[in-house]
C-alpha atoms as a PDB file:
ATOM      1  CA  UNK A   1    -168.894 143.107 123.525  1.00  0.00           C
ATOM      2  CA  UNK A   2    -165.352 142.647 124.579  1.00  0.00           C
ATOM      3  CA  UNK A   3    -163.126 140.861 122.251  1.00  0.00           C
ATOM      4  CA  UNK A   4    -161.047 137.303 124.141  1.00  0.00           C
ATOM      5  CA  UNK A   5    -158.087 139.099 123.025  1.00  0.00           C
ATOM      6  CA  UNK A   6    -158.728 142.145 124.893  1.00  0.00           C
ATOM      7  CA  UNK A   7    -159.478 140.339 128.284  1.00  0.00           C
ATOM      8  CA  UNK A   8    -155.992 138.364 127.604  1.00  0.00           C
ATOM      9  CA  UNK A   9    -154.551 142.328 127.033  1.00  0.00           C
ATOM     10  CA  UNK A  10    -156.257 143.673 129.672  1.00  0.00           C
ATOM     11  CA  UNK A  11    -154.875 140.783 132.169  1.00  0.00           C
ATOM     12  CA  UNK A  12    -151.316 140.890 131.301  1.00  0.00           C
ATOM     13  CA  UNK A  13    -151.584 144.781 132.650  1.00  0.00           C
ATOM     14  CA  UNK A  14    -153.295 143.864 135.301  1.00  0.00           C
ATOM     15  CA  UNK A  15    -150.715 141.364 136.731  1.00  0.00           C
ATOM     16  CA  UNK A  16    -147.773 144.305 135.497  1.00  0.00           C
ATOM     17  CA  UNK A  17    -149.589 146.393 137.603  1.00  0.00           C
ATOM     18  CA  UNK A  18    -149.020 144.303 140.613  1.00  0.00           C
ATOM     19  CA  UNK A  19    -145.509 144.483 142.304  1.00  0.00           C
ATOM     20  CA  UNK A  20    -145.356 141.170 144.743  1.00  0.00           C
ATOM     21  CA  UNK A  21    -144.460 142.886 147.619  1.00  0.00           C
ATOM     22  CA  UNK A  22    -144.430 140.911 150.624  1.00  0.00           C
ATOM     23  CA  UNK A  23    -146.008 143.020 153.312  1.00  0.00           C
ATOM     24  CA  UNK A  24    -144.257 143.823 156.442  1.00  0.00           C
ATOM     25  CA  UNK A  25    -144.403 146.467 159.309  1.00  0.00           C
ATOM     26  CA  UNK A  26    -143.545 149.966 158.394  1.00  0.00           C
ATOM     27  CA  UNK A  27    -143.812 153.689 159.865  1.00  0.00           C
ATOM     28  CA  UNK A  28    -147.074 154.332 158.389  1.00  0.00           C
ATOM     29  CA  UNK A  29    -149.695 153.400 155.705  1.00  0.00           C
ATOM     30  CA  UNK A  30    -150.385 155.920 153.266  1.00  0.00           C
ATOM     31  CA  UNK A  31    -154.228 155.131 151.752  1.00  0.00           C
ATOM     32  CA  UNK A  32    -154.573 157.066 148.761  1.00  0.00           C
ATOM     33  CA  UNK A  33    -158.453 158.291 147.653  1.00  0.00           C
ATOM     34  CA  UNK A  34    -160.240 156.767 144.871  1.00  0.00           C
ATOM     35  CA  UNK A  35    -163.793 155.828 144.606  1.00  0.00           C
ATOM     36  CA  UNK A  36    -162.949 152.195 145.833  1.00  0.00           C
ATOM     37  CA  UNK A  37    -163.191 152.071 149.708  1.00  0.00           C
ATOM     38  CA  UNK A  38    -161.734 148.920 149.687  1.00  0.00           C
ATOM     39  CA  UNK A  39    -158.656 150.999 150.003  1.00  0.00           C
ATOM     40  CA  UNK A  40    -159.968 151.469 153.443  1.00  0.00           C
ATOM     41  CA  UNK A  41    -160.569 148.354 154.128  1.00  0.00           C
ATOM     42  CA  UNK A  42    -157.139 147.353 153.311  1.00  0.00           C
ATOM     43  CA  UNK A  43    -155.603 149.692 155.123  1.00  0.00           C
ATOM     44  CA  UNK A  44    -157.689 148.784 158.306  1.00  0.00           C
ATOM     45  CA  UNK A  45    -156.698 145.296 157.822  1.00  0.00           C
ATOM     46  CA  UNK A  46    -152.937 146.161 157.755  1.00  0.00           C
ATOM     47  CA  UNK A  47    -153.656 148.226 161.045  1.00  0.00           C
ATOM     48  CA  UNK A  48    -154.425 145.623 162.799  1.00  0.00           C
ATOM     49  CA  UNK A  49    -152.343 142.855 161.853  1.00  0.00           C
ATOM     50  CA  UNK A  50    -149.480 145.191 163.327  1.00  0.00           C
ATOM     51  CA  UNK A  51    -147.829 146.211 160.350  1.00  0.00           C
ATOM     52  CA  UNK A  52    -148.209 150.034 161.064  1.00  0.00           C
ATOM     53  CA  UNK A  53    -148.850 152.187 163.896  1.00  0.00           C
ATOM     54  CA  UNK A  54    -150.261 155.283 162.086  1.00  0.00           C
ATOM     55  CA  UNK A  55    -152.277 155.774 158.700  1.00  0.00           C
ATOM     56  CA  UNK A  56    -152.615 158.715 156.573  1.00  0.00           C
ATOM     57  CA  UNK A  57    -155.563 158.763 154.388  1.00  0.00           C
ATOM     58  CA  UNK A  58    -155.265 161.504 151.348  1.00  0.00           C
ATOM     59  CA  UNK A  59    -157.707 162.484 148.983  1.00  0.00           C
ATOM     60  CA  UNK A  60    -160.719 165.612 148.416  1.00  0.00           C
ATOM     61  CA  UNK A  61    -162.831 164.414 145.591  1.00  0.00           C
ATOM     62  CA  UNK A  62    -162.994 163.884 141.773  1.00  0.00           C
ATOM     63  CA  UNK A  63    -165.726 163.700 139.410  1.00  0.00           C
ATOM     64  CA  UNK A  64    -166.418 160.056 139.658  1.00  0.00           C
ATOM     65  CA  UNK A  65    -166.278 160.687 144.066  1.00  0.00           C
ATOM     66  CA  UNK A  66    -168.074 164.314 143.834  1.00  0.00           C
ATOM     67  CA  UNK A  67    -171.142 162.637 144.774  1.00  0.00           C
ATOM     68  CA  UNK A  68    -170.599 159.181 146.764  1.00  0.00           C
ATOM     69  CA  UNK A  69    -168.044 161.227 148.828  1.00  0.00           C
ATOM     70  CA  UNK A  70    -169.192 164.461 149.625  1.00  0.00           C
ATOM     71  CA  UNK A  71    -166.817 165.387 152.368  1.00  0.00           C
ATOM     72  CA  UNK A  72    -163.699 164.071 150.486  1.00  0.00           C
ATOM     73  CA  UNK A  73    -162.873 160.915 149.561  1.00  0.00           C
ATOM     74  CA  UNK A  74    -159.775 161.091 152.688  1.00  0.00           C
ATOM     75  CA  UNK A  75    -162.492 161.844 155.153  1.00  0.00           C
ATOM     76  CA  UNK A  76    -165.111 159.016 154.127  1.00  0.00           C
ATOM     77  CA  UNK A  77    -161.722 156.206 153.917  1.00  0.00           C
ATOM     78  CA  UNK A  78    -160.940 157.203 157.864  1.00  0.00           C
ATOM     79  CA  UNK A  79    -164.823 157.052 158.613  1.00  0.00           C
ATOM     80  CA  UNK A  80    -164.853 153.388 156.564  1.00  0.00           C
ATOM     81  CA  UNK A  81    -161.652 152.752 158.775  1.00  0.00           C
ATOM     82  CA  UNK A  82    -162.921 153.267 162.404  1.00  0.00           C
ATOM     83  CA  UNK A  83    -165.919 151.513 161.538  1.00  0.00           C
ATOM     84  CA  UNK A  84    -164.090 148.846 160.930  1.00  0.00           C
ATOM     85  CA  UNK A  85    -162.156 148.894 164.783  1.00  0.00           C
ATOM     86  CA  UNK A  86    -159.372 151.459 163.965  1.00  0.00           C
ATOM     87  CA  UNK A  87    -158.795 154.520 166.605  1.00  0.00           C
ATOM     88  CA  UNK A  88    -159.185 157.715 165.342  1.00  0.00           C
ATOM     89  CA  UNK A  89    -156.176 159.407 167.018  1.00  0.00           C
ATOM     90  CA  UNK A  90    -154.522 156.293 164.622  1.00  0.00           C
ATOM     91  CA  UNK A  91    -155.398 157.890 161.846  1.00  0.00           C
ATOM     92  CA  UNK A  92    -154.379 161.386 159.863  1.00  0.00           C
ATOM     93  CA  UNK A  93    -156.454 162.745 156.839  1.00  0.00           C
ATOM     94  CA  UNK A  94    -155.272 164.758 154.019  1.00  0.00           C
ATOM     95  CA  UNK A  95    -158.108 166.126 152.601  1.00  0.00           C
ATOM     96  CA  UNK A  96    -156.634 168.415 149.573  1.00  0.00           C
ATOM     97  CA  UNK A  97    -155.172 166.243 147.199  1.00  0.00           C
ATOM     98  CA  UNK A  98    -156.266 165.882 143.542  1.00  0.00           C
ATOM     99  CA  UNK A  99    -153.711 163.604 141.938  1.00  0.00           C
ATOM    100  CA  UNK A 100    -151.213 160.816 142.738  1.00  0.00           C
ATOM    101  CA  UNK A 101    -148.532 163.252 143.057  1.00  0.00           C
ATOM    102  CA  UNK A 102    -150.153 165.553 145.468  1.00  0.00           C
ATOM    103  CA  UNK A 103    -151.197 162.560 147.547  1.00  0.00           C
ATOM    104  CA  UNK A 104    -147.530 161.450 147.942  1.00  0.00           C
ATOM    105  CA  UNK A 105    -146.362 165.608 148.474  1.00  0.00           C
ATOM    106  CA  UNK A 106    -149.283 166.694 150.812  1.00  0.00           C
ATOM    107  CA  UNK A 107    -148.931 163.478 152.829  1.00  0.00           C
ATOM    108  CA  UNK A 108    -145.490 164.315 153.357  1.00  0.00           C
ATOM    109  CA  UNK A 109    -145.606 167.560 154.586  1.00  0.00           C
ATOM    110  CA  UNK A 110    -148.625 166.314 156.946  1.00  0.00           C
ATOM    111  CA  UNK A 111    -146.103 163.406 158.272  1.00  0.00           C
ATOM    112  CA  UNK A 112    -143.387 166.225 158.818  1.00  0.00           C
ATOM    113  CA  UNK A 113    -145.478 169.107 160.563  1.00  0.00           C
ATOM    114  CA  UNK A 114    -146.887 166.413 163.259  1.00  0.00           C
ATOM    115  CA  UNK A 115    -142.676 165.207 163.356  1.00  0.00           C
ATOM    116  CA  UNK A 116    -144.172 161.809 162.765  1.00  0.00           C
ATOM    117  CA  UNK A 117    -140.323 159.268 162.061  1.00  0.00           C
ATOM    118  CA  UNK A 118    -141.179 157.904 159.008  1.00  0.00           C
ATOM    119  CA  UNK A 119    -138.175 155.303 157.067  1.00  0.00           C
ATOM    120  CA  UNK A 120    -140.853 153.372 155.253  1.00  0.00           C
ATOM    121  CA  UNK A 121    -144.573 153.358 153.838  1.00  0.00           C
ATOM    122  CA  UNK A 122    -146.807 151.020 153.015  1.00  0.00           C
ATOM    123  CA  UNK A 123    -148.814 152.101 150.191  1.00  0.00           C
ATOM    124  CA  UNK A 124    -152.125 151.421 149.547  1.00  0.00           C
ATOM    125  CA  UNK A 125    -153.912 151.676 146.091  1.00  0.00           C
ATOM    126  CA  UNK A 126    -156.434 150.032 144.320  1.00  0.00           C
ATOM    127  CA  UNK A 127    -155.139 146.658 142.555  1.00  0.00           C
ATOM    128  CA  UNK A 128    -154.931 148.041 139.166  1.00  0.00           C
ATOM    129  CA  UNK A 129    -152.414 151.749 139.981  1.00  0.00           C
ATOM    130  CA  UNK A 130    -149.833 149.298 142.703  1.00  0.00           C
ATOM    131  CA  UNK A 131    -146.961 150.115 140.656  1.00  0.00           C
ATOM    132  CA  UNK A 132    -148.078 153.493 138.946  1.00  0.00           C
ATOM    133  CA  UNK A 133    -148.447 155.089 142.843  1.00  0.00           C
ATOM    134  CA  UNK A 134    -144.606 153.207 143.513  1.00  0.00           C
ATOM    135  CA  UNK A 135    -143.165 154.664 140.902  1.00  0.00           C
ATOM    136  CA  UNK A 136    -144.908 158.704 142.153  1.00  0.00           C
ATOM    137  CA  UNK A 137    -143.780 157.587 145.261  1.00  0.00           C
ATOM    138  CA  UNK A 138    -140.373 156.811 144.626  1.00  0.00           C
ATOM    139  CA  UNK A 139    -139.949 160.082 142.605  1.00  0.00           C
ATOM    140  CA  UNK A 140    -141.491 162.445 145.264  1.00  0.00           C
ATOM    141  CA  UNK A 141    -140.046 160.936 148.471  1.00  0.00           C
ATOM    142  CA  UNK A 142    -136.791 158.971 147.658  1.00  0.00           C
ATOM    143  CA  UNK A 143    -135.901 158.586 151.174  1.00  0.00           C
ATOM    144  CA  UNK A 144    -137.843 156.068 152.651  1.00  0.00           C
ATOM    145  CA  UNK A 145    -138.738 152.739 151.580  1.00  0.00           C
ATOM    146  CA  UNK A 146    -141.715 152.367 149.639  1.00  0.00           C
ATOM    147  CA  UNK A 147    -143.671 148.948 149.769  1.00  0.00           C
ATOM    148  CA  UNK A 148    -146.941 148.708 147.572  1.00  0.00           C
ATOM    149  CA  UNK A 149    -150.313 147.170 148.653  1.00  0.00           C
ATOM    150  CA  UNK A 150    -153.654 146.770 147.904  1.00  0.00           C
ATOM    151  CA  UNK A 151    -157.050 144.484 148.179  1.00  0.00           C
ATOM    152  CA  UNK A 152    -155.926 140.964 147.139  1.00  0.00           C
ATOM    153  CA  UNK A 153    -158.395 140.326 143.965  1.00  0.00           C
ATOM    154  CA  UNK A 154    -158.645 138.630 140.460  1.00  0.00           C
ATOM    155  CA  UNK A 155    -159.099 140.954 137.379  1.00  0.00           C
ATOM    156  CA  UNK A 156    -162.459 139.220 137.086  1.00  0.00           C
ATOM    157  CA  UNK A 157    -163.103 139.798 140.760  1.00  0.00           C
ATOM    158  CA  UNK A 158    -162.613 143.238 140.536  1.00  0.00           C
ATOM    159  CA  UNK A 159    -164.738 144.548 137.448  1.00  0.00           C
ATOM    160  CA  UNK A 160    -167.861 142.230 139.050  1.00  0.00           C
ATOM    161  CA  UNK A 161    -166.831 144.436 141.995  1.00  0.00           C
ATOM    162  CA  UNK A 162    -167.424 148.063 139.827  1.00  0.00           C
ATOM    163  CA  UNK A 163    -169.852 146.245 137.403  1.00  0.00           C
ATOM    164  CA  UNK A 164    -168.354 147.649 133.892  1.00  0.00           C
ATOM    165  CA  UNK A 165    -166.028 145.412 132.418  1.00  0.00           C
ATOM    166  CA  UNK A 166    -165.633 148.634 129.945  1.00  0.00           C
ATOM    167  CA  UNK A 167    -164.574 151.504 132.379  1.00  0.00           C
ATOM    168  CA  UNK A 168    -161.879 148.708 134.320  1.00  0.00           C
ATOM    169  CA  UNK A 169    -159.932 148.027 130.902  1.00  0.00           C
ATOM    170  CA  UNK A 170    -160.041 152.115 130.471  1.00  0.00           C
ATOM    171  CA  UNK A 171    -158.619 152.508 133.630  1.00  0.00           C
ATOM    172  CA  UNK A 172    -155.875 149.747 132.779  1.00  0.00           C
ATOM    173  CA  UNK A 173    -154.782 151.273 129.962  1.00  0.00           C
ATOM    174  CA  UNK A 174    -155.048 154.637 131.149  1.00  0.00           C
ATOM    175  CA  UNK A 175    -152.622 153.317 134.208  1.00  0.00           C
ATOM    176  CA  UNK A 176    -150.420 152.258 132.051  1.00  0.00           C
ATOM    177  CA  UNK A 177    -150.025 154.939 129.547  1.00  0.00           C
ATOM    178  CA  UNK A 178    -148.856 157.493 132.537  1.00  0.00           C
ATOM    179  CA  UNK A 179    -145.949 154.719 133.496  1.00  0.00           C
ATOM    180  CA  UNK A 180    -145.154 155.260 130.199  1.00  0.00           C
ATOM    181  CA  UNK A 181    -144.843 159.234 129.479  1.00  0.00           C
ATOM    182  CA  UNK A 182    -144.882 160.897 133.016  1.00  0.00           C
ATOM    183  CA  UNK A 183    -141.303 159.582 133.854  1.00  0.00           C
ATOM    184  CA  UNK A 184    -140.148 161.719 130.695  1.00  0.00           C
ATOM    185  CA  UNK A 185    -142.693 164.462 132.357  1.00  0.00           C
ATOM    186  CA  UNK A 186    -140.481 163.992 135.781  1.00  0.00           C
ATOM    187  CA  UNK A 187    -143.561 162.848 137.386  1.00  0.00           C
ATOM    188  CA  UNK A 188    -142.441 159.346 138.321  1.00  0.00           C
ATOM    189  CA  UNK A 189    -139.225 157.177 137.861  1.00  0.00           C
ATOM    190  CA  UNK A 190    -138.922 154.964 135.107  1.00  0.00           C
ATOM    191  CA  UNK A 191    -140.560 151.480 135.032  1.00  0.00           C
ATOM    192  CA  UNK A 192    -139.247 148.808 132.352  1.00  0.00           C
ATOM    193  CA  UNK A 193    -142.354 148.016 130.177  1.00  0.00           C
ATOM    194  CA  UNK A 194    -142.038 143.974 129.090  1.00  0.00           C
ATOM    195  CA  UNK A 195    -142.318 144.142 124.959  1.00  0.00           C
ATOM    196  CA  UNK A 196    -145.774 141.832 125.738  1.00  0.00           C
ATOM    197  CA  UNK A 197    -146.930 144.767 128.078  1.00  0.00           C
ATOM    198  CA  UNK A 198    -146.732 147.396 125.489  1.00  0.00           C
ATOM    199  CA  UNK A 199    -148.392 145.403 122.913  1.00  0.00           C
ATOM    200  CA  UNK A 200    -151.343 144.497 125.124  1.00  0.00           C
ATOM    201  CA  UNK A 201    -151.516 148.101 125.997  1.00  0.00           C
ATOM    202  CA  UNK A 202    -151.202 149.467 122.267  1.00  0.00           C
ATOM    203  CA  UNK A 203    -153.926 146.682 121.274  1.00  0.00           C
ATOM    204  CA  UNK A 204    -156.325 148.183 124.033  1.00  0.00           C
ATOM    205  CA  UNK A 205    -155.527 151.492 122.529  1.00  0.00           C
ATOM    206  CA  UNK A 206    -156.527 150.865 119.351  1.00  0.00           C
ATOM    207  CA  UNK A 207    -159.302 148.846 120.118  1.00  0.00           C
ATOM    208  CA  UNK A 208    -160.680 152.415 121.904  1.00  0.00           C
ATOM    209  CA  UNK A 209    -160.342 151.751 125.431  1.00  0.00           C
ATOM    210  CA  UNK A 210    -159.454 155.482 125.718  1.00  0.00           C
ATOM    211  CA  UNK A 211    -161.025 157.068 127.756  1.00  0.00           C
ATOM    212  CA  UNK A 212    -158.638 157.456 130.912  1.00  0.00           C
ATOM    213  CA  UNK A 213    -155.590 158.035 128.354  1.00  0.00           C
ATOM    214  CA  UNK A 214    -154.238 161.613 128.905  1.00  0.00           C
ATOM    215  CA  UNK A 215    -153.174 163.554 125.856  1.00  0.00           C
ATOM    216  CA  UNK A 216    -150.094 163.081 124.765  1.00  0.00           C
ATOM    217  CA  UNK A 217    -148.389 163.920 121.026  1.00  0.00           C
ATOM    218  CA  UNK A 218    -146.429 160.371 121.399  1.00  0.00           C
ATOM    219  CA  UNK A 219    -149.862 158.546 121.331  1.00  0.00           C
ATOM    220  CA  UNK A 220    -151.177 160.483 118.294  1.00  0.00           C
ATOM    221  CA  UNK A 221    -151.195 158.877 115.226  1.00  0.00           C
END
């Protein structure tokens, strides 16, 4: 049973997890892999409102995709993505990456070896990593401009979407422990954590949502 204080916790990190951007055209969307293939879907949907020209989708697979996404988690977002009306010479896959950071590096070098002109990206994520995938981004690639999307949904929307209201406040908290220690790690830039953000996540902490935290000796006690 989840506590009404932890859904209050777990909704203030959602909504810090979101950055606002307005949307506009850039030189590409970047769709990084997860499980969720509404990633796909939202990067099809910014295809063809005109707001890019090209997509890059990055990802192999992970042990929640091993099986749902046998060929990669990249290759099943592009297949999502041309059912869904997009070209296929409109979209590049990536199909190595294992982590945020190697999204945002391999997706790079992909962009430079086809010479692809690329001043800004449009990110897309799943609603609850928006601002942990900004701040890779902005670390890895600090030349372009970096504009962060994803599938417009309510908290509540999204863990009837997965079905465990359990494994979504993990995942929160786990998102928000890494904007906390990997810009010390040189992973990411820094984010200013709100005092109310911390304390929602160190609530959801103790309260043993734990188990997307990475180990870290800060968080022992």
């Amino acid at each position: 049973m989840i506590s009404a204080q932890a859904w209050v916790d777990a909704q203030r990190l959602w909504d810090f997890q979101q950055m606002g951007h307005d949307v506009r055209p850039c030189s590409v969307a970047i769709g990084l892999g997860s499980h969720d293939l509404g990633v796909a879907d939202t990067t099809a949907d910014l295809y063809h409102r005109g707001m890019v020209p090209l997509i890059v989708f990055t990802g192999a697979t992970s042990r929640t995709t091993r099986e749902r996404m046998p060929r990669g988690e990249a290759e099943h977002y592009r297949k999502r993505a041309m059912e869904l009306g997009v070209p296929a010479d409109a979209i590049l896959v990536e199909p190595r990456a294992r982590n945020t950071g190697e999204n945002i590096r391999f997706s790079r070098a992909l962009l430079e070896e086809r010479q692809a002109p690329v001043s800004s990206v449009l990110l897309i994520s799943k609603p609850y990593e928006e601002r942990r995938a900004y701040a890779t981004a902005r670390k890895l690639w600090p030349g372009v401009e970096w504009l962060s999307a994803s599938t417009r949904m309510t908290l509540t929307e999204y863990v009837d979407s997965i079905g465990d209201a359990r494994l979504v406040i993990d995942m929160l908290v786990g998102a928000q422990q890494r904007l906390m220690i990997y810009p010390q790690q040189g992973f990411m830039i820094e984010q200013h954590i709100p005092d109310d953000v911390a304390a929602a996540y160190e609530r959801l902490r103790d309260a043993g949502f734990t188990s997307r935290l990475v180990p870290d000796t800060a968080e022992r006690k």
